[in-house]
Protein backbone atom coordinates (compact mmCIF):
# COMPACT_ATOMS: atom_id res chain seq x y z
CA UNK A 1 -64.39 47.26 59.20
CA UNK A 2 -62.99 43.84 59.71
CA UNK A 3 -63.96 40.92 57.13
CA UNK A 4 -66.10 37.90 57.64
CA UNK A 5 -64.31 34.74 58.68
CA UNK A 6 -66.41 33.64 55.42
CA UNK A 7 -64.10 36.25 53.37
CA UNK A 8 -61.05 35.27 54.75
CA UNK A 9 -61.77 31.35 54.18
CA UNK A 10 -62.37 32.94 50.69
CA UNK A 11 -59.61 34.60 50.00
CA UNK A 12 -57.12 32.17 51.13
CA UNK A 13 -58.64 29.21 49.23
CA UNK A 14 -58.27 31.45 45.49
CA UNK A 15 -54.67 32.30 46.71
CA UNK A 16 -53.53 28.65 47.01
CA UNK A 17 -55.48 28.04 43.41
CA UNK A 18 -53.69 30.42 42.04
CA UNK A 19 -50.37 29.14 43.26
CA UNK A 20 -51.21 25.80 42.21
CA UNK A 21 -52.34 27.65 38.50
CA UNK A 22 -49.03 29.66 38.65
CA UNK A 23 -46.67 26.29 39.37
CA UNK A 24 -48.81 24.25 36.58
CA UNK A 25 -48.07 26.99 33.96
CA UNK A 26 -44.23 27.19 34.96
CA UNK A 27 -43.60 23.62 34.27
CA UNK A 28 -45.48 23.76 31.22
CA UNK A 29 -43.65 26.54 29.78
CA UNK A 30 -39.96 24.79 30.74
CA UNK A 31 -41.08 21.19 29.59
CA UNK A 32 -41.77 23.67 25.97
CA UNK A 33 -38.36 25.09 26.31
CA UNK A 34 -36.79 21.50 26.33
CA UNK A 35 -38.50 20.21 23.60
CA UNK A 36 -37.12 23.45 21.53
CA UNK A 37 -33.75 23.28 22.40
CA UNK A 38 -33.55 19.28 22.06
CA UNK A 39 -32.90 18.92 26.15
CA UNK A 40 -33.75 15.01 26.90
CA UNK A 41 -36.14 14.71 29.42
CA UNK A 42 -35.95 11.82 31.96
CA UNK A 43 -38.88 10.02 30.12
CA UNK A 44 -36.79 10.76 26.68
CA UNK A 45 -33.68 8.90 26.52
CA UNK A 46 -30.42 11.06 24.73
CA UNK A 47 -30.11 10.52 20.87
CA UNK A 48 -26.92 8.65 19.64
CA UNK A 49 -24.21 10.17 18.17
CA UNK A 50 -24.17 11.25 14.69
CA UNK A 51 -23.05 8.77 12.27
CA UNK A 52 -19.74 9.69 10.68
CA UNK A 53 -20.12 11.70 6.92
CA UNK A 54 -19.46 9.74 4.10
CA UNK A 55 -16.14 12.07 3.34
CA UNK A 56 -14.67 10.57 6.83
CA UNK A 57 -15.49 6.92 6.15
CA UNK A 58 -13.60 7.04 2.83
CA UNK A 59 -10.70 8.41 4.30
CA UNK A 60 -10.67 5.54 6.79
CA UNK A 61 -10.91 2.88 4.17
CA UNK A 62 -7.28 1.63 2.45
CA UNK A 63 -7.81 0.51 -1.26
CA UNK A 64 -8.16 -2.74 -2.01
CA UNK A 65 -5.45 -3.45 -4.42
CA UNK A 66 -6.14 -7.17 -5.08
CA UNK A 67 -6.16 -8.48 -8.68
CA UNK A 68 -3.93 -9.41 -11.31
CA UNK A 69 -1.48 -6.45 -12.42
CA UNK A 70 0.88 -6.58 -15.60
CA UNK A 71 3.56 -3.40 -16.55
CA UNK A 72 1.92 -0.85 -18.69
CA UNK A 73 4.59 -1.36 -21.31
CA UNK A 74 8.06 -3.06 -20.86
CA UNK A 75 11.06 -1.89 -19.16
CA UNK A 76 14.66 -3.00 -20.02
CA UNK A 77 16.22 -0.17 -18.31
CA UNK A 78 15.14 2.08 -14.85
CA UNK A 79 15.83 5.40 -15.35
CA UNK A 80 15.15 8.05 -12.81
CA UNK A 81 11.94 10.82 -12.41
CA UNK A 82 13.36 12.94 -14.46
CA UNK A 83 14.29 10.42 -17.02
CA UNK A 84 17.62 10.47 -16.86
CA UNK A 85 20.38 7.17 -15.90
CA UNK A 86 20.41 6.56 -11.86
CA UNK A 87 23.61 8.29 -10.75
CA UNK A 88 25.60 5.54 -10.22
CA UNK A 89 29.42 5.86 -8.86
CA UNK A 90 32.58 4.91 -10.79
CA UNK A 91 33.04 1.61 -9.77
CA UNK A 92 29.22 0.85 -10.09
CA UNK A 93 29.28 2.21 -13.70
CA UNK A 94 32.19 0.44 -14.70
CA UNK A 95 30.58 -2.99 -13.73
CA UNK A 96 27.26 -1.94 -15.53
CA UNK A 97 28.84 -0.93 -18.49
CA UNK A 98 31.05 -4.37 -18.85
CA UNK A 99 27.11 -6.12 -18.41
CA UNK A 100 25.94 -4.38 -21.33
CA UNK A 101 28.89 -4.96 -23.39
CA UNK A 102 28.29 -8.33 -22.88
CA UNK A 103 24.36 -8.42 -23.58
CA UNK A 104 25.15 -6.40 -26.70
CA UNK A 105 27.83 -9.72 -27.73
CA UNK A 106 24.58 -11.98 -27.01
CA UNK A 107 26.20 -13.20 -23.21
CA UNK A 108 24.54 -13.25 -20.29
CA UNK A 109 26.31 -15.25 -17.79
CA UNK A 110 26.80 -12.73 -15.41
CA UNK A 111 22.95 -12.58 -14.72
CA UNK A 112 21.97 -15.07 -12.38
CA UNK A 113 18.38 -15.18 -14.15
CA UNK A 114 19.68 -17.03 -16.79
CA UNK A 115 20.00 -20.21 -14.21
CA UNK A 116 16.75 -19.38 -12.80
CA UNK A 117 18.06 -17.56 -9.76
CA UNK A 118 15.21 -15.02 -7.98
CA UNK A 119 15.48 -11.75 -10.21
CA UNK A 120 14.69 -9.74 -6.80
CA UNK A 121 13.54 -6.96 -6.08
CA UNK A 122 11.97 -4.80 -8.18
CA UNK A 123 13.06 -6.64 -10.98
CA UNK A 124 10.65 -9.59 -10.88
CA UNK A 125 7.87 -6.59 -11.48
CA UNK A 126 9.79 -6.19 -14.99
CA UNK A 127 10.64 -9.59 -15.30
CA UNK A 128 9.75 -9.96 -19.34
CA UNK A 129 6.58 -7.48 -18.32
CA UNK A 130 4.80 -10.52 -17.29
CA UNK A 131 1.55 -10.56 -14.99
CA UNK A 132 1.33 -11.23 -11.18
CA UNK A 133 -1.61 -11.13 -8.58
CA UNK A 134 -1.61 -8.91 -5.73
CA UNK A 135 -3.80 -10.80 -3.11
CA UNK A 136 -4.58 -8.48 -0.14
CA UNK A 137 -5.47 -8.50 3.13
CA UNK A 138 -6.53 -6.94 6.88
CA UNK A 139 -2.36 -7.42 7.76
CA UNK A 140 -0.81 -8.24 4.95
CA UNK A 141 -0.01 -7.93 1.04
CA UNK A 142 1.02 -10.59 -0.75
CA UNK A 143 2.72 -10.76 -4.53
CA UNK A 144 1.67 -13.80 -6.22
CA UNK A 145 4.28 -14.03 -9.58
CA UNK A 146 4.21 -16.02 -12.94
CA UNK A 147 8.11 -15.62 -13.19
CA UNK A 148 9.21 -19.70 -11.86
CA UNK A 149 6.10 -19.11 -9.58
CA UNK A 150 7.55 -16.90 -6.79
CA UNK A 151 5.94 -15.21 -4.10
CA UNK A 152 6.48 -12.21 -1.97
CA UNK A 153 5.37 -11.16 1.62
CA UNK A 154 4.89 -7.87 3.18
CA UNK A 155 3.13 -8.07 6.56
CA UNK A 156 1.60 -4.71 7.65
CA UNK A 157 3.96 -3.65 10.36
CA UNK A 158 4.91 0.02 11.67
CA UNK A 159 8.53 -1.11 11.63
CA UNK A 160 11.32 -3.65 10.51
CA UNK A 161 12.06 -6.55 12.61
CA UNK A 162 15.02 -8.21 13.34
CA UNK A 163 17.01 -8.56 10.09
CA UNK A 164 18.01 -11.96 9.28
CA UNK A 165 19.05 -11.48 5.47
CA UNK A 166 20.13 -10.60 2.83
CA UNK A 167 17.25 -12.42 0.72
CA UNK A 168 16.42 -12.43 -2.98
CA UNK A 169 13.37 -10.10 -1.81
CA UNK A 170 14.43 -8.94 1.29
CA UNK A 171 12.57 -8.40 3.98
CA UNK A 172 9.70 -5.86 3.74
CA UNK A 173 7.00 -4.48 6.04
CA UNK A 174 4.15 -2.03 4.86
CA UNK A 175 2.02 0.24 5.98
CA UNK A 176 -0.89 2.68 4.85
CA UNK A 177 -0.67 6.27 4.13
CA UNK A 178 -3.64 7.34 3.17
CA UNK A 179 -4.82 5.71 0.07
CA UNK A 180 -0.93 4.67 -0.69
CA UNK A 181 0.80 1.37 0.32
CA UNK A 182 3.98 2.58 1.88
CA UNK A 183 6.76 -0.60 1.68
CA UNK A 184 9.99 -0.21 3.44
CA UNK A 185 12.85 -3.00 1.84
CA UNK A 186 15.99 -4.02 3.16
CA UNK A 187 18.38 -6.71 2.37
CA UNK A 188 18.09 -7.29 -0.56
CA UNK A 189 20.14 -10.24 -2.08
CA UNK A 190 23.74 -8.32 -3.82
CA UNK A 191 23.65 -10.84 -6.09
CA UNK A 192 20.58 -9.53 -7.83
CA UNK A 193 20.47 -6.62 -10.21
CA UNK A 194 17.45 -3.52 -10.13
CA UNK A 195 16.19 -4.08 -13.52
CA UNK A 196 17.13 -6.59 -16.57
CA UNK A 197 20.32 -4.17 -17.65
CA UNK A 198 22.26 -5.21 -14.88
CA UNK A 199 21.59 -1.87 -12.22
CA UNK A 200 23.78 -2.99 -9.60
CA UNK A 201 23.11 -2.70 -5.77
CA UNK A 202 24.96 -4.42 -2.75
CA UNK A 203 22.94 -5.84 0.27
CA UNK A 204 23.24 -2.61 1.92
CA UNK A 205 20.15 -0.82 -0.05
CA UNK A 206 17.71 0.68 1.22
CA UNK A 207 14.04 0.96 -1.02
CA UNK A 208 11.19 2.06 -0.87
CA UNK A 209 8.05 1.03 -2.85
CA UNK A 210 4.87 3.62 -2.80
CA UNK A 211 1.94 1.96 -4.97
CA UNK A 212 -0.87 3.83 -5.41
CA UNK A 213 -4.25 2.89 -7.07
CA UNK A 214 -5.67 4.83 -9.80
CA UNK A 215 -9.52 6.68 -9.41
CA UNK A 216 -10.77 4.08 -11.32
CA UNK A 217 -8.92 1.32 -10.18
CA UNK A 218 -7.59 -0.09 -13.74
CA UNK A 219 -3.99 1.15 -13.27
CA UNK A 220 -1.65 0.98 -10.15
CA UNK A 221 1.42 3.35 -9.98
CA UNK A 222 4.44 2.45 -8.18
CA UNK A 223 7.39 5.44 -6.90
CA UNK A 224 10.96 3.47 -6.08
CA UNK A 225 13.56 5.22 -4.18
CA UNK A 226 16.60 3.61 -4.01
CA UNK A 227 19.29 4.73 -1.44
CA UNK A 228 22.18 2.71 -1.95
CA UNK A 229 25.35 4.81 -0.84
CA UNK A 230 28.40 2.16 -2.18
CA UNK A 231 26.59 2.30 -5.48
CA UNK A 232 24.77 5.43 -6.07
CA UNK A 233 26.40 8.73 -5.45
CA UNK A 234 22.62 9.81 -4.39
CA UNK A 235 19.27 8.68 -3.41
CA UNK A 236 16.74 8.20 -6.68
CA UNK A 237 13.42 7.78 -7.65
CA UNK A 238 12.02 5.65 -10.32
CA UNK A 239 8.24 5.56 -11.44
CA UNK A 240 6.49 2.66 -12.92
CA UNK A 241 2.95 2.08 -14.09
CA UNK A 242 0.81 -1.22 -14.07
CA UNK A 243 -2.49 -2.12 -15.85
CA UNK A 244 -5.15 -4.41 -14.34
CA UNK A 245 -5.41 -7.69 -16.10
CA UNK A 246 -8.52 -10.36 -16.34
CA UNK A 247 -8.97 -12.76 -13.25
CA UNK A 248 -6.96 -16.02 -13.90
CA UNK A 249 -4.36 -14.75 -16.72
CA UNK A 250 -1.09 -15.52 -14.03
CA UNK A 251 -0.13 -18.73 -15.64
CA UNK A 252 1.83 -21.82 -13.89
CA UNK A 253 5.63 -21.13 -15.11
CA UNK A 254 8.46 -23.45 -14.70
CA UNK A 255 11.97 -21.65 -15.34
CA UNK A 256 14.42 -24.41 -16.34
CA UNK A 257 11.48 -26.02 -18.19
CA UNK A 258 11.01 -23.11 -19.80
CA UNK A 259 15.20 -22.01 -20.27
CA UNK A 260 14.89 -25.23 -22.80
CA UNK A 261 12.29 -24.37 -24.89
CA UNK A 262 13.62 -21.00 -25.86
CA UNK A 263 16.19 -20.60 -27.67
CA UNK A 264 16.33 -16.90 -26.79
CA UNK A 265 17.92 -17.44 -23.22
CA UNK A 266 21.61 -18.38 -23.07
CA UNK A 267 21.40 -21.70 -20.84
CA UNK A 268 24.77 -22.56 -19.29
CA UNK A 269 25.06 -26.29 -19.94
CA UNK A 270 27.11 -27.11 -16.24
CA UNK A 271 24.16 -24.93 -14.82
CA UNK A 272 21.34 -27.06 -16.03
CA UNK A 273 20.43 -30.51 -17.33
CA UNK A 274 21.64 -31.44 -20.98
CA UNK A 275 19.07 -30.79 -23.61
């Protein structure tokens, strides 16, 4: 028996509800699976990325090694990691041997120091173990020194420039390595000596200077390696160890001024001004 155009009118009005039901339902249920799985919809706009953990921002920040430093204890003589006397050729030794017969006699004339010549470098770091300021910062390091009020440069460079030298310093350029100041050194003046025993080195050397800052930032340690083939038969390392100082204790120093006041230094008199 054939249904009533009343049935049919019926029928097809609940189907198109029900479609209608169905379609509400099925955007319901993905809108839910969005918000579970942390899907942006277009009326939520994407989160930011993740700000970095507190181990990664560390490792991106250098130390800040700015303050006044002074040697741990003094050092008349640099002697290798292993504690032993750099290995220094034949001719080398024979010329470092005649300076400390003639320190042990009470004469220092073969020291340039004693007319207030640069010490160099390293040796105005040992310089009478007397305090300098390290002043640091975003591209460059700079060495602020009581000794006759000298200064030092190293710009933060990947590589040497041009070399115009020697110099009493050399020229230097740094970079970071982590948390260590890496300083490459060239050119250093001949006419300088490593430490206050007379080390010898020509203007050929090669150094480099690795400071480190300590956990708790009261002591800075410095590596040297010295490769200096016409004076050393090999490459060596040295260690030293500074101690942070109170703000303000560099003092003004004036070296001739000073040469005349103590008695301890062996002034040449055609080298200076009569007492």
């Amino acid at each position: 028996m054939r249904r009533s155009t009343a049935d049919s009118v019926h029928a097809t009005s609940r189907r198109s509800a029900l479609r209608v039901l169905a379609a509400m339902m099925l955007a319901g249920g993905l809108a839910a699976c969005g918000r579970q799985a942390n899907v942006p919809t277009s009326s939520t706009p994407a989160s930011s990325a993740p700000a970095p953990s507190a181990a990664v921002a560390a490792a991106t920040t250098v130390p800040d090694l700015s303050g006044v430093w002074r040697l741990a204890a003094p050092v008349e003589k640099l002697q290798t990691t292993a504690g032993g006397a750099p290995p220094l050729l034949p001719a080398a030794q024979m010329e470092y041997e005649k300076h400390q017969q003639a320190a042990a006699r009470g004469d220092r004339s073969w020291d340039p120091v004693t007319w207030c010549k640069p010490p160099g470098e390293p040796r105005t770091l040992l310089q009478d173990a007397w305090p300098f300021e390290i002043v640091q910062t975003g591209n460059r390091v700079e060495f602020l020194y009581q000794w006759n009020r000298l200064t030092r440069a190293i710009p933060l460079l990947p590589k040497q420039d041009t070399f115009v030298g020697p110099f009493y310093f050399g020229q230097s350029v740094g970079e970071w390595e982590g948390n260590t100041l890496v300083v490459d050194v060239v050119g250093v003046n001949g006419d300088t000596f490593l430490d206050p025993s007379g080390l010898p080195h020509t203007d050929d050397m090669h150094m480099t200077e690795r400071f480190q800052l300590s956990a708790d930032g009261q002591s800075l340690d410095l590596v040297l390696q010295i490769e200096d083939p016409a004076t050393y038969s090999a490459p060596w390392q040295s260690r030293l160890r500074f101690v942070r100082q109170p703000a303000g204790s560099v003092r003004e120093d004036d070296c001739e001024v000073r040469l005349h006041q103590e008695a301890r230094y062996p002034v040449l008199p055609q080298r200076l001004y009569p007492k």
